[in-house]
Structure formats: C-alpha cells, structure tokens
Protein backbone atom coordinates (compact mmCIF):
# COMPACT_ATOMS: atom_id res chain seq x y z
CA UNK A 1 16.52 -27.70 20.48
CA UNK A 2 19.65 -25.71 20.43
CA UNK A 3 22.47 -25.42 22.97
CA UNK A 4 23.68 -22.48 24.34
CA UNK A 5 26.88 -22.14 26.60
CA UNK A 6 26.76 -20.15 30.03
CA UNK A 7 29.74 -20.68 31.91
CA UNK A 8 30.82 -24.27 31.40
CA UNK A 9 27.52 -25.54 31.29
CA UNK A 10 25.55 -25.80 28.44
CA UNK A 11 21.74 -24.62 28.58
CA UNK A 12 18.61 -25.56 26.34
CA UNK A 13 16.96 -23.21 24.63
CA UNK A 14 13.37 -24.45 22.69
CA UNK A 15 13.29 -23.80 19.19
CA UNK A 16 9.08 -23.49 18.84
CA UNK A 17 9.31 -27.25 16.75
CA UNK A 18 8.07 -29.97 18.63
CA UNK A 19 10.45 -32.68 18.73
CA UNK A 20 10.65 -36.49 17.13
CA UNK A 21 10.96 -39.25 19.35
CA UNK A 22 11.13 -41.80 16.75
CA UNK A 23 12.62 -42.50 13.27
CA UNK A 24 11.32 -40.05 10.44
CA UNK A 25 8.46 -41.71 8.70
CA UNK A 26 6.68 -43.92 11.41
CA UNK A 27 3.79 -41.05 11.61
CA UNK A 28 1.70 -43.42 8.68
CA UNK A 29 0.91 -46.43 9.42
CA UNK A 30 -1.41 -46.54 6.64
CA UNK A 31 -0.50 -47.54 2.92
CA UNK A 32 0.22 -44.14 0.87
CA UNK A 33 -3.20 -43.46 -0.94
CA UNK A 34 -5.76 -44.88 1.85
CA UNK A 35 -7.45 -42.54 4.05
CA UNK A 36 -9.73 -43.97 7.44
CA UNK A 37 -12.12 -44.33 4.83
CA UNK A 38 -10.23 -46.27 2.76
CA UNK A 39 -8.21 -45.93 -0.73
CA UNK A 40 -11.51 -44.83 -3.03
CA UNK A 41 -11.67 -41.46 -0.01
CA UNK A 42 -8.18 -40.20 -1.06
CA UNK A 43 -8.62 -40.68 -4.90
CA UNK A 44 -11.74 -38.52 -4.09
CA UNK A 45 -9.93 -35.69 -2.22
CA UNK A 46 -7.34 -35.65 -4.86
CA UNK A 47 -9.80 -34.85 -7.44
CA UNK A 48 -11.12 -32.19 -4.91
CA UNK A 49 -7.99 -30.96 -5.07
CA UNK A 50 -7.72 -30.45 -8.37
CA UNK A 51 -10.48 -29.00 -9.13
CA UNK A 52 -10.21 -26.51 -6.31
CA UNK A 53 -6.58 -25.41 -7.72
CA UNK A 54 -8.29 -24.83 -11.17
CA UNK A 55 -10.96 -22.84 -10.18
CA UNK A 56 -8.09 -20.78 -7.78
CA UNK A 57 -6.48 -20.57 -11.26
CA UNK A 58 -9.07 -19.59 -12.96
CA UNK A 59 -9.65 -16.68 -10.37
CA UNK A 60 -6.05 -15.47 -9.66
CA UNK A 61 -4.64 -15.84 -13.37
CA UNK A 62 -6.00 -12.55 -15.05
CA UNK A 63 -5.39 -10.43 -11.84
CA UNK A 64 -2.02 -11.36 -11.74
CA UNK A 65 -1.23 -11.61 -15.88
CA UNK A 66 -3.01 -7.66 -15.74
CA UNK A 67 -0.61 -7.06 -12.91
CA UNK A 68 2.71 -8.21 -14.68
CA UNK A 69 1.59 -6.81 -17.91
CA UNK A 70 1.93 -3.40 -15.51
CA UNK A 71 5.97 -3.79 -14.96
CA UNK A 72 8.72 -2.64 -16.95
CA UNK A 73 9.87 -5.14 -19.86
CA UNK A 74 13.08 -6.58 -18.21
CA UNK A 75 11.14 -7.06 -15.28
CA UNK A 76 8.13 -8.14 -16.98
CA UNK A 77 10.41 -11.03 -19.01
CA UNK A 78 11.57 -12.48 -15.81
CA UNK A 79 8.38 -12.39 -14.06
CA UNK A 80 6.90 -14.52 -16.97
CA UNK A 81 9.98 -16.58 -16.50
CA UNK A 82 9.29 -17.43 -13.16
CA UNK A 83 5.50 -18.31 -13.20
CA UNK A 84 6.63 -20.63 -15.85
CA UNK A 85 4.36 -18.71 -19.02
C-alpha cells in the first residue's frame, strides 16, 4: 500500500499486490523438493522441466541465431554477448 497526503490526513491508496500478513517464507510448510505427492513427484517435474526447456531450445535457437546473424556487426557482437554464445 502506499500513502498519500490530503490535507493533514494521510489516505491509502492500493497498489494491485495483495498484501503479507505474516513473516516472508511461512507460505511452505513442506520440505523444499516434496510436492502433495511426495519428494519422487518434484524430481519428476524437474525433469519435465528440463526437457520442456530443451525442446523450447531446440525450437527458438535457429530463429533467433538467423535473426541476430541479420544485425549490424557491433550490434551483432553484443547481442551474442548477451545470450551468453
């Protein structure tokens, strides 16, 4: 929430963000890892994951390699730079 002055009294204005009405980090109450299904689930979802991102690789990579062989060379060199190739 923020405050905003009107006057001498101060009004409250939402922000859109719900707000916390207890200490950061009491949302788990489950050991990092374990899922309702237990700790084997989220080893399972992480490999998901994974593969998921590869295969979004896989796709996205030559579209956007073909797209930054396209720019200018100093802007080329710090494109490269920045997706880390």
């Amino acid at each position: 929430m923020t405050e905003t002055r009107r006057g001498g009294t101060a009004t409250r204005r939402s922000t859109g963000a719900p707000e916390r009405h207890g200490p950061i980090g009491t949302q788990r109450e489950k050991e990092s890892g374990e899922s309702s299904e237990g700790p084997g689930r989220a080893v399972a979802e992480g490999h998901e994951a994974a593969v998921l991102l590869s295969e979004s690789r896989a796709s996205v990579d030559p579209e956007l390699r073909s797209a930054i062989a396209s720019l200018p060379e100093s802007m080329r060199r710090i494109a490269l730079y920045h997706f880390g190739w």
